[in-house]
Protein backbone atom coordinates (compact mmCIF):
# COMPACT_ATOMS: atom_id res chain seq x y z
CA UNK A 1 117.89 4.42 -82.59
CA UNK A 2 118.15 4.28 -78.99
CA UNK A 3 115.05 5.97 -76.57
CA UNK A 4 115.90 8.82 -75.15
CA UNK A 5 113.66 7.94 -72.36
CA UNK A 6 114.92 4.71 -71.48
CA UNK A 7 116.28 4.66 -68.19
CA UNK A 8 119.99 4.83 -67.25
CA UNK A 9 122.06 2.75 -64.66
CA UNK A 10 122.91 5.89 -63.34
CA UNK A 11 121.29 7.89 -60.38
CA UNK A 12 120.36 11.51 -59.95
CA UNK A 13 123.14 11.72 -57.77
CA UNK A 14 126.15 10.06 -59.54
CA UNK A 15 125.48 12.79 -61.87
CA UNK A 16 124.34 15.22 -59.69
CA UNK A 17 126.55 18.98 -61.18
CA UNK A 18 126.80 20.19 -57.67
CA UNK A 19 129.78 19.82 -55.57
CA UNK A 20 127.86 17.82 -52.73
CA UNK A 21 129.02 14.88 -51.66
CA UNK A 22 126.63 11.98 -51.36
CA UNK A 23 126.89 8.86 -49.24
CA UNK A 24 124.90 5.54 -48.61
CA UNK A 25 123.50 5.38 -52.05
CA UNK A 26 122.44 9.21 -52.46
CA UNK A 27 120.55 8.69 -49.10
CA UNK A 28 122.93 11.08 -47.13
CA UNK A 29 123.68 14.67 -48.59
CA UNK A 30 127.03 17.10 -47.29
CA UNK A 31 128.70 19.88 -48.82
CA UNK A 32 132.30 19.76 -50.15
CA UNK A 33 133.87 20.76 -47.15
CA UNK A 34 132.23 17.64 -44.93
CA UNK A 35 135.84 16.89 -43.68
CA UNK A 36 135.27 19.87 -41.29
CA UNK A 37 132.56 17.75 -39.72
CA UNK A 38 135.31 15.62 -38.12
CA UNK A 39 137.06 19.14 -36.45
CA UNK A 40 133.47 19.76 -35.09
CA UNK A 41 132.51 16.46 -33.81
CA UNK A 42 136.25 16.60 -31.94
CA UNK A 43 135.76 20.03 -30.40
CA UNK A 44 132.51 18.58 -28.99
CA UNK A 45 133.23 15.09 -28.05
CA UNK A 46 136.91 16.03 -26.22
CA UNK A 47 135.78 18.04 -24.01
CA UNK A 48 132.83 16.34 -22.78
CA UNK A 49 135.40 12.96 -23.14
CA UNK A 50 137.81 15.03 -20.64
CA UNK A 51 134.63 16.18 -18.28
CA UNK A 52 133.44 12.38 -17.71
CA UNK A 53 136.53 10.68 -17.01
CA UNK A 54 138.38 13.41 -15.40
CA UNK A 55 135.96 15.93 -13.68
CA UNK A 56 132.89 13.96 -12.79
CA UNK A 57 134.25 11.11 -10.81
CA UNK A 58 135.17 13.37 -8.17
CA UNK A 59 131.35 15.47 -8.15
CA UNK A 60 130.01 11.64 -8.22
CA UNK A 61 131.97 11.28 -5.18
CA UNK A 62 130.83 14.97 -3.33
CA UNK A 63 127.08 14.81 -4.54
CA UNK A 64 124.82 12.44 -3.16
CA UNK A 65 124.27 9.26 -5.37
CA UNK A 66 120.98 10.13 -7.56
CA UNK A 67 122.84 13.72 -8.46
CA UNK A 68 125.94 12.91 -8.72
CA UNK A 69 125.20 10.52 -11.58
CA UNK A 70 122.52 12.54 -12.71
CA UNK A 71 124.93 15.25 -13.54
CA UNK A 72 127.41 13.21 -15.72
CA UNK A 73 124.33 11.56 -17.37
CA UNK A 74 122.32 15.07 -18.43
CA UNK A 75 126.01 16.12 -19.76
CA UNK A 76 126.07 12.94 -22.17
CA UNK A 77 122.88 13.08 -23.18
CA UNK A 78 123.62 16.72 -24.69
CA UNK A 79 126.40 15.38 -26.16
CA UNK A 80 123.89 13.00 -28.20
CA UNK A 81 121.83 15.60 -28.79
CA UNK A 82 124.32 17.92 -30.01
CA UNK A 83 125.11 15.10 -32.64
CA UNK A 84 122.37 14.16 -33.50
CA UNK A 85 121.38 18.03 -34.25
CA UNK A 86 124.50 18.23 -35.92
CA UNK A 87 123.86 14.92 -38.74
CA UNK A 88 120.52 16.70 -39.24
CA UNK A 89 121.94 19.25 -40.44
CA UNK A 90 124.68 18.65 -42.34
CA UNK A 91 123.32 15.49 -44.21
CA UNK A 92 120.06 16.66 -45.47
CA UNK A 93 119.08 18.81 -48.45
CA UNK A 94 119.22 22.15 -47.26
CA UNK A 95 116.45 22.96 -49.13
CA UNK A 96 118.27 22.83 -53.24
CA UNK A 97 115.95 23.99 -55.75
CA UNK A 98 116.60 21.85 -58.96
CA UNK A 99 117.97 23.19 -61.69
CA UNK A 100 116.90 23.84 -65.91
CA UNK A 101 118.63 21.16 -68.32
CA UNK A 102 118.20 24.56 -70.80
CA UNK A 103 117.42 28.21 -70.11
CA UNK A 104 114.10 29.47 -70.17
CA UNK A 105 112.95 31.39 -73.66
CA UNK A 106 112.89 34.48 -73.07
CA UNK A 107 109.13 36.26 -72.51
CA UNK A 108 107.58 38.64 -74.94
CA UNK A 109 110.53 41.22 -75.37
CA UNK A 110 107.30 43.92 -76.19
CA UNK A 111 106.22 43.10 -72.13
CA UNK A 112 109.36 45.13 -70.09
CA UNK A 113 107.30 46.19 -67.16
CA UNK A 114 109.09 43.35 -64.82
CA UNK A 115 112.68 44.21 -66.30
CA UNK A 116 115.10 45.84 -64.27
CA UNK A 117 116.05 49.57 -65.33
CA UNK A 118 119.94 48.67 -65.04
CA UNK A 119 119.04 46.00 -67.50
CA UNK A 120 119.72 48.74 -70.20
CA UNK A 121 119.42 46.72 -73.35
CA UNK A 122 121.67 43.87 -71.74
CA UNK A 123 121.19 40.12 -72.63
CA UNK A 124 122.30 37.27 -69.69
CA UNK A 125 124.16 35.23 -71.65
CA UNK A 126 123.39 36.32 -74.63
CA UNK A 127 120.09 34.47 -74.81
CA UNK A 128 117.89 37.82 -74.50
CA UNK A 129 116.94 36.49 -70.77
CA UNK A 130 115.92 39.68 -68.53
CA UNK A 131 118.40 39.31 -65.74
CA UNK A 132 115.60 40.09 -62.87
CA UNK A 133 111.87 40.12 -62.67
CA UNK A 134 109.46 41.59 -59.73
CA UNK A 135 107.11 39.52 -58.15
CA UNK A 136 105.20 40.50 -55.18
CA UNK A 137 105.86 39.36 -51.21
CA UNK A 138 103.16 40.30 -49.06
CA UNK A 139 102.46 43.55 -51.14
CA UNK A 140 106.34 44.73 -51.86
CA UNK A 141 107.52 44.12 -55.31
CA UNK A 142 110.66 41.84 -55.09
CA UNK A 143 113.19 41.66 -57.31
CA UNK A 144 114.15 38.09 -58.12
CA UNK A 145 117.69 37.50 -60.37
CA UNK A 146 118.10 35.00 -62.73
CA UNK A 147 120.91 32.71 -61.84
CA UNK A 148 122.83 31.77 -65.24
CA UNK A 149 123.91 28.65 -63.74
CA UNK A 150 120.77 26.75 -62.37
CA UNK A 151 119.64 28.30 -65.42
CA UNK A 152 116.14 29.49 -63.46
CA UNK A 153 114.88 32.87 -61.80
CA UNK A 154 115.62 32.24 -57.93
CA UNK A 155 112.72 32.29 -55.81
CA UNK A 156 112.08 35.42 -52.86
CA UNK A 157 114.85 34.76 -50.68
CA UNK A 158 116.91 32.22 -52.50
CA UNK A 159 120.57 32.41 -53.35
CA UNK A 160 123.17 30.73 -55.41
CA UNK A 161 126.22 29.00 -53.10
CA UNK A 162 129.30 29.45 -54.84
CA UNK A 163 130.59 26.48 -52.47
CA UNK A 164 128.09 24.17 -52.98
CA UNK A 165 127.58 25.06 -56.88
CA UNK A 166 123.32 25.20 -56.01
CA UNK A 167 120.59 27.60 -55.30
CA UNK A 168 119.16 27.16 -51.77
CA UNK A 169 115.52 28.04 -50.61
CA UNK A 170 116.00 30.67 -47.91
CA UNK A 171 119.56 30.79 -47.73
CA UNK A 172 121.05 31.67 -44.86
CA UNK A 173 124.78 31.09 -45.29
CA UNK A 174 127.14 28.37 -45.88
CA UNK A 175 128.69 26.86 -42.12
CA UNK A 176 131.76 25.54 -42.63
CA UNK A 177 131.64 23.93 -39.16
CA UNK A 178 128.69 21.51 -40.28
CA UNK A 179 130.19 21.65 -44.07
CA UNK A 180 126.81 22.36 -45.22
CA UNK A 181 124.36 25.16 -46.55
CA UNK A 182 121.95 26.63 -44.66
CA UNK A 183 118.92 26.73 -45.78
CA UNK A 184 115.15 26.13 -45.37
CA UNK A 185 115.12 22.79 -44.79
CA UNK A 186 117.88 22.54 -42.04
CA UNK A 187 118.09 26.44 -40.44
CA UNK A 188 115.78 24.92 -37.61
CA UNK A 189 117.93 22.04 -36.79
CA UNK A 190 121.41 24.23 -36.95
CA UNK A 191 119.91 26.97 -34.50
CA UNK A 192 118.76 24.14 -31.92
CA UNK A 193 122.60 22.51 -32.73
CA UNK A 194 124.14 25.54 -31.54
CA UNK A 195 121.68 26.27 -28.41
CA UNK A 196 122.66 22.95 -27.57
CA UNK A 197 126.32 23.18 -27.75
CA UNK A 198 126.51 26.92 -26.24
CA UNK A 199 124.14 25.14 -23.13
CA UNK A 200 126.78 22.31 -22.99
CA UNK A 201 129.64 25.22 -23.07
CA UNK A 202 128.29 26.69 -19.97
CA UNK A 203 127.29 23.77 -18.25
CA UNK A 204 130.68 22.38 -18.35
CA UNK A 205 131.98 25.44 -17.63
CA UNK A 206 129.83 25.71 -14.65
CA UNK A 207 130.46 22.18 -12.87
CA UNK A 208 134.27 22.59 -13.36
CA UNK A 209 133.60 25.83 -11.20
CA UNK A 210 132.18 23.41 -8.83
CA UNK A 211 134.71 20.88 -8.33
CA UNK A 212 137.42 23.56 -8.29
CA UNK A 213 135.53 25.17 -5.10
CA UNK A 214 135.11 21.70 -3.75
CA UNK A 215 138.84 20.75 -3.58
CA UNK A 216 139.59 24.56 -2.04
CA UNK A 217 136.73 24.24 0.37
CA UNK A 218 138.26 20.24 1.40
CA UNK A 219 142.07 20.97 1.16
CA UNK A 220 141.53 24.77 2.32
CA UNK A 221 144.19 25.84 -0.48
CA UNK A 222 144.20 28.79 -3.40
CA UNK A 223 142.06 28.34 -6.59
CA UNK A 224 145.44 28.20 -8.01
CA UNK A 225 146.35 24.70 -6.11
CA UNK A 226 143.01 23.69 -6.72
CA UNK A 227 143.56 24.05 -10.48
CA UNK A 228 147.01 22.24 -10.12
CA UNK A 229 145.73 19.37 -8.18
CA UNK A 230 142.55 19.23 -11.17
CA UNK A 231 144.23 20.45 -14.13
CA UNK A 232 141.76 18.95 -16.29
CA UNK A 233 139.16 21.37 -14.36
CA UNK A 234 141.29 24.80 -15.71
CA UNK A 235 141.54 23.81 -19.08
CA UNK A 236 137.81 22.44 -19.70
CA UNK A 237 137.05 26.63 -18.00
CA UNK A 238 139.20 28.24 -20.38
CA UNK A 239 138.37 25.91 -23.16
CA UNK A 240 134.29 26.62 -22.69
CA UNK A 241 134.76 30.20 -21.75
CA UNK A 242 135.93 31.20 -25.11
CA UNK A 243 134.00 28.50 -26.99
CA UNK A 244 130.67 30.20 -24.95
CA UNK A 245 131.49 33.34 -26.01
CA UNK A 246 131.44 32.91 -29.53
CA UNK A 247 128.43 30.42 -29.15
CA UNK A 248 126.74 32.74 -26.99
CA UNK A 249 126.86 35.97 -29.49
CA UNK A 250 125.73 33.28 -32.68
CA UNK A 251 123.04 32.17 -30.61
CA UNK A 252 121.64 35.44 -29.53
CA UNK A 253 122.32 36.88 -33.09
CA UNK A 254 120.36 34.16 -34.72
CA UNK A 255 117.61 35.06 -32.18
CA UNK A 256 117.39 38.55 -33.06
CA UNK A 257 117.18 36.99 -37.14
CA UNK A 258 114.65 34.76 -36.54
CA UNK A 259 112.05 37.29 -34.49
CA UNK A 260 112.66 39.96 -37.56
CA UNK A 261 112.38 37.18 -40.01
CA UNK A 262 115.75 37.82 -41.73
CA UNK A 263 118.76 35.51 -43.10
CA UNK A 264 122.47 35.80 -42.16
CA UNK A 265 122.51 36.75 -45.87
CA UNK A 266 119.93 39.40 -46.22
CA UNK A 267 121.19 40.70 -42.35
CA UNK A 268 124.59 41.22 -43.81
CA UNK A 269 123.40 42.10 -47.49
CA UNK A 270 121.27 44.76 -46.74
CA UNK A 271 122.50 45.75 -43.19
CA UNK A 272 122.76 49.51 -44.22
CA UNK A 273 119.27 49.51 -46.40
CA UNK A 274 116.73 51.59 -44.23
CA UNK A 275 113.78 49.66 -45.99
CA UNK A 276 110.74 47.67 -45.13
CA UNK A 277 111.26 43.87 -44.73
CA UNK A 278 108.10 42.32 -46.69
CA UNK A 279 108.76 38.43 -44.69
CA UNK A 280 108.73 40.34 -41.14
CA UNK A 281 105.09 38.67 -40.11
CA UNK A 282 105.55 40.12 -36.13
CA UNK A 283 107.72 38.18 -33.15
CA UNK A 284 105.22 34.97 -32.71
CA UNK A 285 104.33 34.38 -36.11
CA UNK A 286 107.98 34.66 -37.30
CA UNK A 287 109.19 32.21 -34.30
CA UNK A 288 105.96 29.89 -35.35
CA UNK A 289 107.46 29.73 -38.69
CA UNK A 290 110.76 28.34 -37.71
CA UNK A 291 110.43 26.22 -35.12
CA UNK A 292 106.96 25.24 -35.33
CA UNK A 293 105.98 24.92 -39.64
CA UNK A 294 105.79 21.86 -41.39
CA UNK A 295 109.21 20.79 -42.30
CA UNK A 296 108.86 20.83 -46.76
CA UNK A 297 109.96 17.72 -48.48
CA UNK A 298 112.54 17.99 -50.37
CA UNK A 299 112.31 19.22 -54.33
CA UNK A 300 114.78 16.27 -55.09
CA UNK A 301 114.80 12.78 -55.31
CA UNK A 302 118.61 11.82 -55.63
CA UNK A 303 118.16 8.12 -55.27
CA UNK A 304 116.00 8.25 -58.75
CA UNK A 305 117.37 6.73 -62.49
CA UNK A 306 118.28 9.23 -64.73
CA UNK A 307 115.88 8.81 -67.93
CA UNK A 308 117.73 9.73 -71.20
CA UNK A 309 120.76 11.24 -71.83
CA UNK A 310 122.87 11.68 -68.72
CA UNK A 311 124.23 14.72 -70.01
CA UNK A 312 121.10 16.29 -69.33
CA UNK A 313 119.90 15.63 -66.35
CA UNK A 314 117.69 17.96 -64.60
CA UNK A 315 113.98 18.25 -65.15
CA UNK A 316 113.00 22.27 -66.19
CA UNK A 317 112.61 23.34 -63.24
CA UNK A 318 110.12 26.98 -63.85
CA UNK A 319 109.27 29.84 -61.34
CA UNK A 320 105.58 30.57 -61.65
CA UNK A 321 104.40 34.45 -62.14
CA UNK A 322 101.39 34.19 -59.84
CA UNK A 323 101.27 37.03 -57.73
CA UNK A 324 102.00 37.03 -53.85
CA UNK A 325 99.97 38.80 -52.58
CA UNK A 326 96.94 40.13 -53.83
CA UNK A 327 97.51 44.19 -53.75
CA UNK A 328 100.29 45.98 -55.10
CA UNK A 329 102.16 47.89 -52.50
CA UNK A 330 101.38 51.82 -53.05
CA UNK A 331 105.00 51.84 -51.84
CA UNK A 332 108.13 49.29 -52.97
CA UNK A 333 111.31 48.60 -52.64
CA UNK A 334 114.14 46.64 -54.66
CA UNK A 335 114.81 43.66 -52.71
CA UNK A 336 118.31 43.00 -54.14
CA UNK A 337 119.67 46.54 -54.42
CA UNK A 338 117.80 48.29 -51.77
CA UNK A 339 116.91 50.82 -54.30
CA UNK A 340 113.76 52.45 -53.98
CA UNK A 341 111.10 52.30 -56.91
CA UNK A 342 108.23 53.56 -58.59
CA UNK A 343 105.69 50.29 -59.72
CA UNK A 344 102.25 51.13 -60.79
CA UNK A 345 99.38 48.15 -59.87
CA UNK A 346 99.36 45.36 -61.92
CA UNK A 347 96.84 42.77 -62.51
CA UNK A 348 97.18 38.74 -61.96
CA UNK A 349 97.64 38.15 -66.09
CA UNK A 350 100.44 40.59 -65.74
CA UNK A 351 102.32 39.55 -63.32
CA UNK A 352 101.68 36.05 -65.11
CA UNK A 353 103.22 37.43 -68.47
CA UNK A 354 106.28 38.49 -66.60
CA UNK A 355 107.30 35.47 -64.12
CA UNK A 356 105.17 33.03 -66.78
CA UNK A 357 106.28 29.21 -66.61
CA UNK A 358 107.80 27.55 -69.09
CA UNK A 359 105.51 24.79 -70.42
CA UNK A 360 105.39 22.41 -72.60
CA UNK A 361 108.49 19.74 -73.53
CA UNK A 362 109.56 21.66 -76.50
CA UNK A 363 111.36 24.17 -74.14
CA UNK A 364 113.74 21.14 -72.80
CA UNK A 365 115.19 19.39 -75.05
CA UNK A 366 114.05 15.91 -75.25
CA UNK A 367 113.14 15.76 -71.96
CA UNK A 368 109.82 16.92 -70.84
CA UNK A 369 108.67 18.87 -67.55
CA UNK A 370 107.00 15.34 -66.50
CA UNK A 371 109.74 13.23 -66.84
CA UNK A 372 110.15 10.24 -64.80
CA UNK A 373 113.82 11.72 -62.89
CA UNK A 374 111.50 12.08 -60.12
CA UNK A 375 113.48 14.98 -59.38
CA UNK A 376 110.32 17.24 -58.26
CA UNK A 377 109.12 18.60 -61.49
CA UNK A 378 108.55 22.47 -60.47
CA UNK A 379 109.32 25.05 -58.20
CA UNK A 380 106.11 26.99 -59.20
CA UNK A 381 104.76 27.05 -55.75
CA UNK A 382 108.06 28.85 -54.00
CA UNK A 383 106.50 32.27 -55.07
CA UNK A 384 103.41 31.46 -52.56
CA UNK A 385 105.50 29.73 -50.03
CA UNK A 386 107.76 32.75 -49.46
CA UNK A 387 104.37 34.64 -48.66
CA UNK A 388 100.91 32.69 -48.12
CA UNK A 389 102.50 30.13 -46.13
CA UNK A 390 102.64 33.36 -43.31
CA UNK A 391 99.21 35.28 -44.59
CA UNK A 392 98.91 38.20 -45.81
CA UNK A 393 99.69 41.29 -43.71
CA UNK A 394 97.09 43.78 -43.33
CA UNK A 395 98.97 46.19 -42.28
CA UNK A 396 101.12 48.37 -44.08
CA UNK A 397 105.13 49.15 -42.63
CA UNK A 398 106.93 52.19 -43.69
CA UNK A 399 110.80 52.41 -44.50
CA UNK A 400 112.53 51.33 -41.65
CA UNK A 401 110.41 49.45 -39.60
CA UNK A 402 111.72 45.90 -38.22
């Protein structure tokens, strides 16, 4: 009889169930839609294409020698930039949390504190699996779902991508443009790619300006004339007055997220909720967070060999029950529905019984939690990441705050 724990030819990633799309040996990572990466890359590189060979001979030519060239050069170098920003994030794990090869068992069905109310007797998929538990964020109960297709309780702030077919750490929305998720492991790079590009926008936009002035100041004619004689000039200042617009209003919206602390998802989600948000940690600390954290590895290593059956091909992957945060709120809120509710305290073995792990190799098949997949073996940490990686507030925010 053949081991079930002999290794296969196969990768993680040949038999990865997602709908990514992996290059260079598993090394590179995009969503389904990466084709839109070549619209992007075009909308960036044309116009700056158009702006060196068309509009910047003639500011060489009116700007003494160091600026002249200086200007061209700081406008390709953003270009490179922009690119650069723009590989980081679309070919990198967004932050995927790996999947079960099985469901969970289902806990104690005498324990029903952490059971949602609108469970009402229900079963996910028939397998007596609660459909959400609470754990606690910086002393508000969450409610975390159970996702029936990762076949694991999603972390705080995690969501499923029905693009992508994966649950992403922090989600903040799938971007077409990059043909990616967004998510904790890339949100940092695709906020700097679109400062970048709304910069470019404007400085483009603003040296066009100039050399449109320059030929009506030299040939003492109409903007209109100037615009026929450097037609290249009008449509790059259309072209990056729209495109700064829209760039403009992301940029400053994703500015407003990321000094509450929020997600596109959870803006959107809960944009009529008057409720507290438990990850808002104050302006510097949540700005220190993105921009200035440790960047996490990521929970998957899609270059490994698949050990055993390839069929089944994910490690368990469990969500521990350790609490948060220390104190139960005296006040809470449902995370998912916005719903205000009623929890009394709970001690640390409680909130253990209700989010408990799933040990042991009995609970996956053949495969045990330690396998050698190498795809990271838990995701029992994500609980304290999503609030001791910030501290522990000592305040205490009413309904409403920001």
């Amino acid at each position: 009889m053949d081991d079930v724990n002999a290794p296969s030819s196969l990768r993680l990633y040949q038999v990865w169930k997602g709908t990514n799309r992996f290059y260079l040996g598993g090394r590179l990572i995009f969503g389904p839609d990466v084709r839109s990466l070549l619209l992007t890359i075009f909308l960036v590189v044309a116009p700056e294409t158009f702006f060196c060979a068309l509009v910047s001979p003639r500011l060489v030519n009116e700007f003494p020698h160091p600026v002249g060239l200086l200007i061209v050069a700081i406008s390709a170098v953003f270009t490179a930039c922009i690119m650069l920003l723009l590989f980081l994030t679309s070919g990198r794990d967004p932050g995927i949390i790996p999947r079960n090869s099985h469901p969970p068992e289902p806990d104690d069905e005498g324990d029903t504190s952490s059971i949602s109310t609108d469970w009402a007797g229900s079963q996910s998929g028939g397998l007596g699996i609660p459909p959400t538990k609470n754990v606690i964020v910086n002393r508000v109960v969450v409610k975390v779902k159970y996702c029936q297709t990762c076949m694991l309780y999603r972390p705080p702030r995690c969501s499923h991508c029905s693009i992508c077919n994966n649950c992403v750490e922090r989600f903040d929305h799938h971007c077409p443009w990059v043909g990616q998720c967004i998510g904790k492991r890339n949100y940092r790079y695709f906020f700097m790619f679109v400062c970048c590009t709304t910069f470019l926008c404007l400085y483009v936009f603003a040296f066009c300006w100039v050399n449109i002035m320059n030929i009506v100041a030299a040939d003492r004619c109409s903007i209109w004339k100037a615009i026929v004689e450097s037609p290249a000039s009008g449509i790059l200042i259309l072209y990056t007055f729209v495109v700064s617009w829209f760039l403009g209003g992301l940029t400053v919206f994703h500015l407003y997220l990321i000094m509450t602390n929020q997600t596109t998802y959870e803006n959107f989600r809960y944009r009529y909720d008057r409720k507290m948000n438990p990850y808002n940690l104050g302006c510097a600390r949540n700005v220190r967070e993105i921009f200035f954290s440790n960047m996490p590895s990521s929970k998957n290593n899609f270059r490994a060999k698949v050990v055993g059956d390839s069929s089944s091909i994910f490690n368990t992957s469990t969500y521990s029950g350790r609490p948060i945060s220390p104190e139960m709120p005296k006040r809470s809120f449902d995370i998912e529905t916005g719903k205000r509710q009623a929890v009394e305290a709970k001690e640390f073995e409680d909130i253990q019984s209700q989010i408990g792990s799933i040990g042991g190799s009995d609970r996956c098949g053949t495969h045990s939690r330690n396998s050698n997949w190498e795809t990271t073996h838990d995701i029992n940490m994500l609980s304290m990441e999503s609030g001791l990686e910030h501290g522990i507030r000592d305040r205490e925010k009413i309904p409403g705050d920001c």
